[in-house]
C-alpha atoms as a PDB file:
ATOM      1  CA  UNK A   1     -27.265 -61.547 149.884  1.00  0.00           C
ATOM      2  CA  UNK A   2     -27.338 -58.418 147.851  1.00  0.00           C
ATOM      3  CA  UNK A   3     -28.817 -55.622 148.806  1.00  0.00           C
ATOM      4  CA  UNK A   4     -30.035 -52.483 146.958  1.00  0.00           C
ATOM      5  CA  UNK A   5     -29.595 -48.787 148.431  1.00  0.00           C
ATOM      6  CA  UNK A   6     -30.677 -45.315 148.141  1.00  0.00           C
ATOM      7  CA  UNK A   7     -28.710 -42.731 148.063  1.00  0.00           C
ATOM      8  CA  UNK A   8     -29.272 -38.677 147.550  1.00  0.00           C
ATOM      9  CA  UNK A   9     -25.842 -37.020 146.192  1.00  0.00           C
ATOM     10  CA  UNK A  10     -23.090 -37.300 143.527  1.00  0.00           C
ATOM     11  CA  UNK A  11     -22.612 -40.425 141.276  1.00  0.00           C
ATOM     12  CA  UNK A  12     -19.004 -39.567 140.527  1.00  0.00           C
ATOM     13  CA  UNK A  13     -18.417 -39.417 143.851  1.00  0.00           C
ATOM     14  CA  UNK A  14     -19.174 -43.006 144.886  1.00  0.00           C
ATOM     15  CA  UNK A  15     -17.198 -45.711 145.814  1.00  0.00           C
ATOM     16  CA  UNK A  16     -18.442 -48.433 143.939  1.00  0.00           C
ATOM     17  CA  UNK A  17     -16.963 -51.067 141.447  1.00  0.00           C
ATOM     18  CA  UNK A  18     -19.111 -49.570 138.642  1.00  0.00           C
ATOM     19  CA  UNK A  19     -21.342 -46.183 137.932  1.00  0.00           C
ATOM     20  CA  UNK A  20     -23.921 -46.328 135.510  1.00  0.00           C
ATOM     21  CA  UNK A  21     -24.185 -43.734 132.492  1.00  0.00           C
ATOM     22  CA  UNK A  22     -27.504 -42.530 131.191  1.00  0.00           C
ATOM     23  CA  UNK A  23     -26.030 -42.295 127.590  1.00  0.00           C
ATOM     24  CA  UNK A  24     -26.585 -41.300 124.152  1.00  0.00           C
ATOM     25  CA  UNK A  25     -25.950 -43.512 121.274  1.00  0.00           C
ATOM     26  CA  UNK A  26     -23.018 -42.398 120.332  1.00  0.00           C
ATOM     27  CA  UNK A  27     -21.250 -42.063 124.009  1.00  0.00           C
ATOM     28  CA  UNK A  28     -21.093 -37.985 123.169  1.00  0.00           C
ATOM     29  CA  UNK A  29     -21.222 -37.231 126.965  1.00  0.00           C
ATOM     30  CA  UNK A  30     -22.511 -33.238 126.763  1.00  0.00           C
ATOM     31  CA  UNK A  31     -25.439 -33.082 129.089  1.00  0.00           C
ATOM     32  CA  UNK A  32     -27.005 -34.800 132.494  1.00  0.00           C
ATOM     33  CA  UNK A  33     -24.880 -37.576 134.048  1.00  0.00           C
ATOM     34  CA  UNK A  34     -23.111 -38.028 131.289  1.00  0.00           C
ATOM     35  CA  UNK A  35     -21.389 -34.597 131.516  1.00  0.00           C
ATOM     36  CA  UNK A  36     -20.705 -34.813 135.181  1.00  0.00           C
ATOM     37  CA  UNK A  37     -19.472 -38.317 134.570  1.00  0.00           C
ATOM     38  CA  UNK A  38     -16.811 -37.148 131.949  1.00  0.00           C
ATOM     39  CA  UNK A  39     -15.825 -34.347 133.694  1.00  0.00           C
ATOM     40  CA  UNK A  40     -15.483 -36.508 137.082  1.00  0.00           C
ATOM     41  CA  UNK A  41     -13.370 -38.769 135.459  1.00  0.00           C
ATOM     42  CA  UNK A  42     -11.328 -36.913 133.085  1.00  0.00           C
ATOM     43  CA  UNK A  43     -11.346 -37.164 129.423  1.00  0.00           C
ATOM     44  CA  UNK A  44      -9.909 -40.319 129.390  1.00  0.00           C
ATOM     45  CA  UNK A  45     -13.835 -41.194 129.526  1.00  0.00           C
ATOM     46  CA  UNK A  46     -15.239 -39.365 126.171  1.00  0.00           C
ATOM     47  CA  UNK A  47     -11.432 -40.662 124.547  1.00  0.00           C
ATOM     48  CA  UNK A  48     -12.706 -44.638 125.510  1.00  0.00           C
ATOM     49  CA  UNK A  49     -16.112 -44.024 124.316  1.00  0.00           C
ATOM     50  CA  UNK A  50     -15.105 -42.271 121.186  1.00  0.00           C
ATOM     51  CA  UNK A  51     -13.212 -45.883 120.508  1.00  0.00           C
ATOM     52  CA  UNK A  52     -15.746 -47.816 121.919  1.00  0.00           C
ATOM     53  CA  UNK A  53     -18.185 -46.114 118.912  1.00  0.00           C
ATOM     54  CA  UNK A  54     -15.538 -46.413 116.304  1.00  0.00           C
ATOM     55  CA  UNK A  55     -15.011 -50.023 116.770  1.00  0.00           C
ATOM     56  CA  UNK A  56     -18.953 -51.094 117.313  1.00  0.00           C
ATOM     57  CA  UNK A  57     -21.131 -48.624 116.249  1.00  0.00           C
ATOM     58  CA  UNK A  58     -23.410 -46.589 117.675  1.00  0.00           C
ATOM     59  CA  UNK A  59     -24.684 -48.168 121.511  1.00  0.00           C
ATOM     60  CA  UNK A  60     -28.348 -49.721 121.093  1.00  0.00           C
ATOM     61  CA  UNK A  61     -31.316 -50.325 123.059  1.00  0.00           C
ATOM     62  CA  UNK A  62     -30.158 -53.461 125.180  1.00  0.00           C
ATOM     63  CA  UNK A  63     -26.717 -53.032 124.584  1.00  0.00           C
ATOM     64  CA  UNK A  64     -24.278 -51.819 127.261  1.00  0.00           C
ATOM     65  CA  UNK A  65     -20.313 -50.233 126.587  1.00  0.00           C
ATOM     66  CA  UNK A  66     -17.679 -50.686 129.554  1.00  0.00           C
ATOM     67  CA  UNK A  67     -14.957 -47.781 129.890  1.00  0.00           C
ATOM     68  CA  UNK A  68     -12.415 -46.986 132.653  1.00  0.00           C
ATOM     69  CA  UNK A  69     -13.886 -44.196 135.101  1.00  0.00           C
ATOM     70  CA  UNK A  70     -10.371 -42.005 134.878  1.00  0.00           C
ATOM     71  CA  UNK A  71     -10.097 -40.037 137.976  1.00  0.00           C
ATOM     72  CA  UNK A  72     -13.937 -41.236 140.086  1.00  0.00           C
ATOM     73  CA  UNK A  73     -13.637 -43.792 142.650  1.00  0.00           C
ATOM     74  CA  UNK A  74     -15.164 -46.437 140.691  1.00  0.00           C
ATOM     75  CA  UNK A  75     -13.229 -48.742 138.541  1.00  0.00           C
ATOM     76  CA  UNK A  76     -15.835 -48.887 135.371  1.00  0.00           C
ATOM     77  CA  UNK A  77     -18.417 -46.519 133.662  1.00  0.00           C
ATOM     78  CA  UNK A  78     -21.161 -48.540 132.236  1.00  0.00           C
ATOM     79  CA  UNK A  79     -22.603 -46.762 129.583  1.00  0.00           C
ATOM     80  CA  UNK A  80     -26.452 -47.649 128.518  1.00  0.00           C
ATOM     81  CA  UNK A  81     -28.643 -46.051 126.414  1.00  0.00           C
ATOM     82  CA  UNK A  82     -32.242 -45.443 127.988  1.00  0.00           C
ATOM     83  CA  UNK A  83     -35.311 -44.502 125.684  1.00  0.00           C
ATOM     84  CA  UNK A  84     -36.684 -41.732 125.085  1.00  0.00           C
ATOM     85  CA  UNK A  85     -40.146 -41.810 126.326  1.00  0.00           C
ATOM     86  CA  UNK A  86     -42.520 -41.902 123.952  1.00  0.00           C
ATOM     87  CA  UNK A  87     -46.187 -42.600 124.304  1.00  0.00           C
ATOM     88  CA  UNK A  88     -46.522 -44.615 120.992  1.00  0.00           C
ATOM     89  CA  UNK A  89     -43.393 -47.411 122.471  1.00  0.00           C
ATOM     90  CA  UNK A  90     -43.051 -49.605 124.970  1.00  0.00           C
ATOM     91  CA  UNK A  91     -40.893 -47.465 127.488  1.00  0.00           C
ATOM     92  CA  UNK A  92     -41.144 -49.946 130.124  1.00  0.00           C
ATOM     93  CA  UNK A  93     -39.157 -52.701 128.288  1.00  0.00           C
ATOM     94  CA  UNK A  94     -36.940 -50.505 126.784  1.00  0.00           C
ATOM     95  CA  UNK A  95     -35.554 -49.438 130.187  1.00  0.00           C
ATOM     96  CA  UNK A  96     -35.930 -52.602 131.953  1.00  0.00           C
ATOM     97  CA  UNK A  97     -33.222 -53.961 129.032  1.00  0.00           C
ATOM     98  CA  UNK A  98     -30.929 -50.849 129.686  1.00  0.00           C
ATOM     99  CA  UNK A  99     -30.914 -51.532 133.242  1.00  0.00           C
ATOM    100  CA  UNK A 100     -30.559 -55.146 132.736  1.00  0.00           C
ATOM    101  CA  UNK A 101     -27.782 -54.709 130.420  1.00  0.00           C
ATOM    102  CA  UNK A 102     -25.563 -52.682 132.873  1.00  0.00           C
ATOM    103  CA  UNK A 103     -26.194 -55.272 135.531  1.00  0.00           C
ATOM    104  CA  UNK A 104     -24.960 -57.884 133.084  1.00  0.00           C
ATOM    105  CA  UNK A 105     -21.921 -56.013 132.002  1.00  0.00           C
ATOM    106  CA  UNK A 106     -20.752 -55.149 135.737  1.00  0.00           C
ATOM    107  CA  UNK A 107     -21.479 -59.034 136.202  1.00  0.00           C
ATOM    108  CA  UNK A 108     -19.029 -59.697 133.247  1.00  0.00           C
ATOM    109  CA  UNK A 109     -16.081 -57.309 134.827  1.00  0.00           C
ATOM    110  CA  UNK A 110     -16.209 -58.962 138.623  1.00  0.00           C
ATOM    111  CA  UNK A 111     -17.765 -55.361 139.608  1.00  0.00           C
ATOM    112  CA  UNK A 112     -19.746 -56.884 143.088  1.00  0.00           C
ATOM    113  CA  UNK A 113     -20.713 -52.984 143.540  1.00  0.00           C
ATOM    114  CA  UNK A 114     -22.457 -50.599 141.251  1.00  0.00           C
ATOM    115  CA  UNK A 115     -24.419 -47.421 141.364  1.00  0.00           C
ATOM    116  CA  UNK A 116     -27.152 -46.211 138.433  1.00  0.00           C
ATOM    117  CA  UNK A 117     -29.119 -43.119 137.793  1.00  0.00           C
ATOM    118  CA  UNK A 118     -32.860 -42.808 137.384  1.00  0.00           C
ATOM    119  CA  UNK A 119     -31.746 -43.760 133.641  1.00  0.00           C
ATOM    120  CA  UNK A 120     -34.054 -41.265 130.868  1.00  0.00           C
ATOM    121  CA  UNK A 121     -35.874 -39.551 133.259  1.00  0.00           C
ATOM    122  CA  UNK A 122     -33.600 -36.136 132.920  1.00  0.00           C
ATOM    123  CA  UNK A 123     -33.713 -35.105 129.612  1.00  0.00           C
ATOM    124  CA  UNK A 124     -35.017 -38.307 127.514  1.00  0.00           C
ATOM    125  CA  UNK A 125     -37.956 -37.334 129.172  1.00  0.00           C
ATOM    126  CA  UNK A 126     -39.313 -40.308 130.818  1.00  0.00           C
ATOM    127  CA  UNK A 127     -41.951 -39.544 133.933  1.00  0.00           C
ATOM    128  CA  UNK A 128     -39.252 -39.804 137.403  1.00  0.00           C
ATOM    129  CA  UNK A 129     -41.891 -41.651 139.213  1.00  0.00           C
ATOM    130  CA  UNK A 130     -42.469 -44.329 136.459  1.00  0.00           C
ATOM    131  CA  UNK A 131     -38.944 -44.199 135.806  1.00  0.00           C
ATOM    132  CA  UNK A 132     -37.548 -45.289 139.267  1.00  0.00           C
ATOM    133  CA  UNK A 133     -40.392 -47.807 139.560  1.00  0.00           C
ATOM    134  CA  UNK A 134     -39.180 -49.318 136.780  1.00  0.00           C
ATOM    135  CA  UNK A 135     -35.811 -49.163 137.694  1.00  0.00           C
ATOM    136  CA  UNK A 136     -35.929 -50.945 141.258  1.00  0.00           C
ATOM    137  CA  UNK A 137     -38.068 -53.347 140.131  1.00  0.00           C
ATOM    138  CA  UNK A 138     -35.883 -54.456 137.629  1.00  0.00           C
ATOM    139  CA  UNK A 139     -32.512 -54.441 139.804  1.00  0.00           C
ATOM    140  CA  UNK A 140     -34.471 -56.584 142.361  1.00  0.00           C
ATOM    141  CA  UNK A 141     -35.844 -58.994 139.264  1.00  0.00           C
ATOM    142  CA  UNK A 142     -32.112 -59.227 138.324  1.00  0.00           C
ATOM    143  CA  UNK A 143     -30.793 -60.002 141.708  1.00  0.00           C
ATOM    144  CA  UNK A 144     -33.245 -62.260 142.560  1.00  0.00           C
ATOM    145  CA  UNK A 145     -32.861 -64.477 139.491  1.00  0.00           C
ATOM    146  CA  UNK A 146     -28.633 -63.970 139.975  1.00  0.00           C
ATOM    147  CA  UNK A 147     -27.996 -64.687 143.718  1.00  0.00           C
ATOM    148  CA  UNK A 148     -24.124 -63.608 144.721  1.00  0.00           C
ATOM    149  CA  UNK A 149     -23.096 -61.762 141.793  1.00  0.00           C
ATOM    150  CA  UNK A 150     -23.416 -58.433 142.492  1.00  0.00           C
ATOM    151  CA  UNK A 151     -23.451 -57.714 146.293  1.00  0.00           C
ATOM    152  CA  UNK A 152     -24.645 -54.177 146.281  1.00  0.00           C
ATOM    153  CA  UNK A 153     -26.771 -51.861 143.894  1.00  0.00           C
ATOM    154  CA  UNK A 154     -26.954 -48.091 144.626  1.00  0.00           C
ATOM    155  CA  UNK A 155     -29.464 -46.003 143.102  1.00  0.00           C
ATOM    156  CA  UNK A 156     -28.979 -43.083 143.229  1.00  0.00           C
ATOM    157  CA  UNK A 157     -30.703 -39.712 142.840  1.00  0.00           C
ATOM    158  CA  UNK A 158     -28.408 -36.675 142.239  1.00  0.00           C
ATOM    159  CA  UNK A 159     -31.384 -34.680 144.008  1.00  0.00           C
ATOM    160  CA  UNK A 160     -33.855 -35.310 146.732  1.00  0.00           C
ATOM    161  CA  UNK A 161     -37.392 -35.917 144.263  1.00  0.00           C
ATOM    162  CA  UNK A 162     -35.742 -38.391 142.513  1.00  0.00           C
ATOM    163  CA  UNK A 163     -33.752 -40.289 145.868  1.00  0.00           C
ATOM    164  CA  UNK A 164     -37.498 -40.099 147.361  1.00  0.00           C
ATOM    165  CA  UNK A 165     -39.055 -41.626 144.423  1.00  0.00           C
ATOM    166  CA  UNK A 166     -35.975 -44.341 144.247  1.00  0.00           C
ATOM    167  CA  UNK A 167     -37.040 -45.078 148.183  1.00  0.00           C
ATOM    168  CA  UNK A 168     -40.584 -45.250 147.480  1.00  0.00           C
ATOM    169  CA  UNK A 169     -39.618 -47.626 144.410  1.00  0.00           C
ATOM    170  CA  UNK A 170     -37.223 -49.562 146.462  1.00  0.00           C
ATOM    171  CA  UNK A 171     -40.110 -50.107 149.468  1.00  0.00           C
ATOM    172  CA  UNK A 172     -42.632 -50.749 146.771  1.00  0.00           C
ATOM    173  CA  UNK A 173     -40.340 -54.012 145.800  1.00  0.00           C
ATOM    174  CA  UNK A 174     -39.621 -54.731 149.085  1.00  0.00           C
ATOM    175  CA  UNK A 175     -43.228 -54.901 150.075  1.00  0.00           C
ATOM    176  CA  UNK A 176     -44.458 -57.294 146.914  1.00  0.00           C
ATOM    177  CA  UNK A 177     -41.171 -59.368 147.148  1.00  0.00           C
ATOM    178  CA  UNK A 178     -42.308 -63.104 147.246  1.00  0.00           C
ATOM    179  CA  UNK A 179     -45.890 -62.238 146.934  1.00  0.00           C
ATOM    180  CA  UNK A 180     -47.542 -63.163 143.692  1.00  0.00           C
ATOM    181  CA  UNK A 181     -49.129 -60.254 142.088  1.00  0.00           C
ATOM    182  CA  UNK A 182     -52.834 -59.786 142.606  1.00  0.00           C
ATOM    183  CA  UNK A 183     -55.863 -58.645 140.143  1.00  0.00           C
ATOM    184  CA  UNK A 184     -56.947 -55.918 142.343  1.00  0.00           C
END
């Protein structure tokens, strides 16, 4: 049975199979989690993305890049590329497929632990409160429909607003689990 967790602290710090990276496009790892991530692990990170870019491109919407984690606990950075919210989009897809994208990629390297960030809600701008909903509801979509893969999902928040609104998220899911969803 997997099982989802909140936790209020340090990504880098985790011991997990996998962190998740709220990243740019082109893996430049300067600001946010990204830039605790890099220096965390050493810059054996930003040298693996930098190659990860040169071979495929720029990282899209949907798309997820693996690198080692260097000197952090974990064994794998997962690097995904939120959106940046924008009223005129469909935010709520585009995260849902960043999220589901580093679940699929920790599920394609054995990881059976992994930890993510409330993904574009630093500075990509996306509301926190939306942005964790969104979050936990897609990690417990993804588990449900993949029993056994991945035994344990952290999310974390590196401060207490965003761990609250990650709990609040995570009971939220918990409460409508196996429920069908109602008109009001």
């Amino acid at each position: 049975m997997s099982a989802i967790e909140v936790l209020q602290g340090d990504i880098t710090r985790l011991e997990v199979d996998a962190v998740v990276n709220a990243a740019n496009e082109h893996l430049e790892h300067g600001g946010g989690v990204a830039a605790a991530i890099s220096r965390a692990g050493g810059p054996t990170i930003q040298a693996e993305s930098d190659e990860w870019v040169r071979r495929h491109g720029p990282l899209r919407p949907g798309q997820a890049a693996v690198t080692g984690a260097g000197a952090m606990p974990a064994r794998w950075v997962i690097h995904v590329v939120g959106p940046r919210y924008r009223p005129d989009q469909d935010n709520e897809t585009l995260l849902g497929r960043a999220v589901v994208a580093a679940l699929e990629a920790a599920a394609e390297h054995g990881a059976r632990s992994i930890a993510l960030p409330a993904i574009s809600a630093g500075i990509f701008g996306y509301p926190r409160t939306e942005a964790t909903r969104v979050i936990a509801r897609t990690v417990a979509d993804w588990l449900s429909r993949n029993p056994g893969v991945v035994d344990r999902v952290v999310l974390v928040g590196y401060d207490q607003a965003t761990a609250d609104d990650f709990r609040a998220a995570v009971a939220e899911v918990e409460g409508t689990a196996g429920h069908p969803p109602t008109d009001g």
